[in-house]
C-alpha atoms as a PDB file:
ATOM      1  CA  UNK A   1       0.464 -37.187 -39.891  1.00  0.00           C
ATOM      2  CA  UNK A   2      -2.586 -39.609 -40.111  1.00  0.00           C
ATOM      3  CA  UNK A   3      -5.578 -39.044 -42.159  1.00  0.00           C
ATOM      4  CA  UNK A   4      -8.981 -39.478 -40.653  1.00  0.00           C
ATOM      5  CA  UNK A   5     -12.116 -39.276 -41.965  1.00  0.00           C
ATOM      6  CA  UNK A   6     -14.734 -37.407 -40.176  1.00  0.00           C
ATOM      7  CA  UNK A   7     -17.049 -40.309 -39.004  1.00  0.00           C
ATOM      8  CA  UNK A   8     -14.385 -42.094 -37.522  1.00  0.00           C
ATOM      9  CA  UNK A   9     -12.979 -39.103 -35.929  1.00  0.00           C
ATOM     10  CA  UNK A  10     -16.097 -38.458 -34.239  1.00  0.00           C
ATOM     11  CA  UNK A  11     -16.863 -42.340 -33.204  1.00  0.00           C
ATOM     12  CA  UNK A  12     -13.615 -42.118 -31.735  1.00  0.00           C
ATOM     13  CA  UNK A  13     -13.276 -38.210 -30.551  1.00  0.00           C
ATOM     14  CA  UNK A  14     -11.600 -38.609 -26.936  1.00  0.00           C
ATOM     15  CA  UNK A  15      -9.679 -41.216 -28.125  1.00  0.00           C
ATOM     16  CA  UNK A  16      -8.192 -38.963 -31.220  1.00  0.00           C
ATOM     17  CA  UNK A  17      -7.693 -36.089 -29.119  1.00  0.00           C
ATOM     18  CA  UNK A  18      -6.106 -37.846 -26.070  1.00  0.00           C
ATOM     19  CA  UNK A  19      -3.570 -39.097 -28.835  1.00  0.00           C
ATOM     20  CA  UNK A  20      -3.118 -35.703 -30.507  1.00  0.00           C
ATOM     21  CA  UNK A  21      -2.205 -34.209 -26.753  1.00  0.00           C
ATOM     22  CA  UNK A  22      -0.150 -37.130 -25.571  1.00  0.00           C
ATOM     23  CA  UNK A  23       1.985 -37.735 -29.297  1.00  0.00           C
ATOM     24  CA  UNK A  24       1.937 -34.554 -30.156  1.00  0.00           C
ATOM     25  CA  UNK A  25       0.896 -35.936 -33.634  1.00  0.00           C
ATOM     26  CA  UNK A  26      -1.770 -33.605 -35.376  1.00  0.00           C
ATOM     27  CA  UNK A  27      -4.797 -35.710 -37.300  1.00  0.00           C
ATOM     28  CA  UNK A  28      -6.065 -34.773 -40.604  1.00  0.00           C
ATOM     29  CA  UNK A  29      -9.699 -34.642 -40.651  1.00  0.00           C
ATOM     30  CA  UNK A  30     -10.923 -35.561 -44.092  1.00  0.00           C
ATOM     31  CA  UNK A  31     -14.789 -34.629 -45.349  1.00  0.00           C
ATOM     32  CA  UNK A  32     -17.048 -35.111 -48.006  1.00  0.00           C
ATOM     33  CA  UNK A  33     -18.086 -31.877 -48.618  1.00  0.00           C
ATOM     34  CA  UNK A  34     -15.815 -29.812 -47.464  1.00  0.00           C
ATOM     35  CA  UNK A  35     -11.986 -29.103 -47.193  1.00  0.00           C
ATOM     36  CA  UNK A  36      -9.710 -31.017 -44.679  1.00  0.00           C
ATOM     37  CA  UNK A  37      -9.612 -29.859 -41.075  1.00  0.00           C
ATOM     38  CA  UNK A  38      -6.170 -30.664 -38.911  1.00  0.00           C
ATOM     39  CA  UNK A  39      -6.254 -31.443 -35.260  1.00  0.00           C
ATOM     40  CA  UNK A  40      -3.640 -30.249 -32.844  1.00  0.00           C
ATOM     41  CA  UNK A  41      -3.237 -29.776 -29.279  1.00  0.00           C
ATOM     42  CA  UNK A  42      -3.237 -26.315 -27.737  1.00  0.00           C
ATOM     43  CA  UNK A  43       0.606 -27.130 -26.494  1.00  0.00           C
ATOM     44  CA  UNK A  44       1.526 -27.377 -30.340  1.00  0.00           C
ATOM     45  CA  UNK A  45      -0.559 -24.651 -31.632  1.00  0.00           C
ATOM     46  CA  UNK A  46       0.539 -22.566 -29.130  1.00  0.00           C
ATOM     47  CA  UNK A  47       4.318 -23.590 -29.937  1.00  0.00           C
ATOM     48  CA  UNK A  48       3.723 -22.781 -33.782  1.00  0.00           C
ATOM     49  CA  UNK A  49       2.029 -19.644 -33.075  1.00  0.00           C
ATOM     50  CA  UNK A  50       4.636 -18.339 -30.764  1.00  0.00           C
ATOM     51  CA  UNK A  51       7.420 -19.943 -33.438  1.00  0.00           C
ATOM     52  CA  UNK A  52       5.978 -17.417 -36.681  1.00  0.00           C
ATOM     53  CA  UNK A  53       5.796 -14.396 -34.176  1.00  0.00           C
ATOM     54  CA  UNK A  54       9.521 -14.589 -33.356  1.00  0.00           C
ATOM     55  CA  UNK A  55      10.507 -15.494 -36.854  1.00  0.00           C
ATOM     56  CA  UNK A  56       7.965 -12.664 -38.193  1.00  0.00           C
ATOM     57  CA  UNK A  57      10.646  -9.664 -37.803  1.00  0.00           C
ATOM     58  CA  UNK A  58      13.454 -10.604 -40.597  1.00  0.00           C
ATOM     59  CA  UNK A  59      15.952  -8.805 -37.935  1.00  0.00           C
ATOM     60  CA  UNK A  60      15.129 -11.463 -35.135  1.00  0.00           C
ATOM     61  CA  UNK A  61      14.525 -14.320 -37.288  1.00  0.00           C
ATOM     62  CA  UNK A  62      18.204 -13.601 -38.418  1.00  0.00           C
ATOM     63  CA  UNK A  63      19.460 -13.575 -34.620  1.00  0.00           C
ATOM     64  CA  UNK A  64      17.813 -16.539 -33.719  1.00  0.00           C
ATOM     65  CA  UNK A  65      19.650 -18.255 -37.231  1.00  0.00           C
ATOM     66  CA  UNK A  66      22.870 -17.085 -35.902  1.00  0.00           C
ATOM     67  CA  UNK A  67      22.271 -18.104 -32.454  1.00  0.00           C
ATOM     68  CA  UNK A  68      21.479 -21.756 -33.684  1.00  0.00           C
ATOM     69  CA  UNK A  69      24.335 -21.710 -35.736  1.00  0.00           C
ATOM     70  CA  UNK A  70      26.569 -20.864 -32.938  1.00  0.00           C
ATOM     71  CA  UNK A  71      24.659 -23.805 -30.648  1.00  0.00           C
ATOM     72  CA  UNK A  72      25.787 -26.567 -33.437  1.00  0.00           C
ATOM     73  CA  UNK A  73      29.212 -25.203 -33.897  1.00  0.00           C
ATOM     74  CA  UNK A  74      29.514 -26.157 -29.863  1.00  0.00           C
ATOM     75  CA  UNK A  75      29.606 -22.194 -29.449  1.00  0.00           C
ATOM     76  CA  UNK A  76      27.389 -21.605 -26.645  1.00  0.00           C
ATOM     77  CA  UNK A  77      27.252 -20.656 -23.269  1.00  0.00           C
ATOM     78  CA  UNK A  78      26.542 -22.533 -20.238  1.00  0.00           C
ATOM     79  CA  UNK A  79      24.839 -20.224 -17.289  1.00  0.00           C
ATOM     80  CA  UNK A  80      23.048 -20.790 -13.805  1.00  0.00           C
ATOM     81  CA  UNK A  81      19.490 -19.715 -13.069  1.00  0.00           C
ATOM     82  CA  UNK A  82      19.043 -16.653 -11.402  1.00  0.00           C
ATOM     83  CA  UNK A  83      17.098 -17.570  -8.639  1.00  0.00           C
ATOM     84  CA  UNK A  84      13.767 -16.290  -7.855  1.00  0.00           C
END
C-alpha cells in the first residue's frame, strides 16, 4: 500500500485516484495534524463491504469456509447458466 502525504496527494489528485481505480491499490493519506486517511475505489470498497456482510452471520461465514474448502480439494461443481 503506498504512503502519501497530503500535499502531494492533492498536487497529484486525478492522477492518485485514476491509479487507485485502475490497480486496485488503496493510498494512505498521511497528515500533519490529523490521523491517516486511506483511498480506495468504490469497486473495492464496495467488494469489502459486501465481503464483512456475508462473513457477519457465524452460520454463513462457516458455509462459505466449507464451500472454499471443497473448491481447493478439486470438489466442486461445474454448471451452465440458466439463460435469461
Amino acid at each position: 500500500m503506498d504512503v502519501m502525504n497530503y500535499s502531494d496527494t492533492r498536487a497529484r489528485l486525478k492522477k492518485v485516484m485514476d491509479r487507485v481505480v485502475a490497480d486496485h491499490t488503496p493510498v494512505v493519506i498521511s497528515r500533519q495534524s490529523g490521523e491517516s486517511v486511506v483511498m480506495v475505489s468504490l469497486a473495492d470498497w464496495n467488494a469489502m463491504e459486501e465481503t464483512l456482510h456475508l462473513l457477519g452471520s457465524p452460520t454463513n461465514a462457516k458455509r462459505l469456509k466449507t464451500a472454499v474448502a471443497q473448491l481447493d480439494a478439486s470438489n466442486g461443481r461445474v454448471r451452465e447458466l440458466v439463460p435469461e
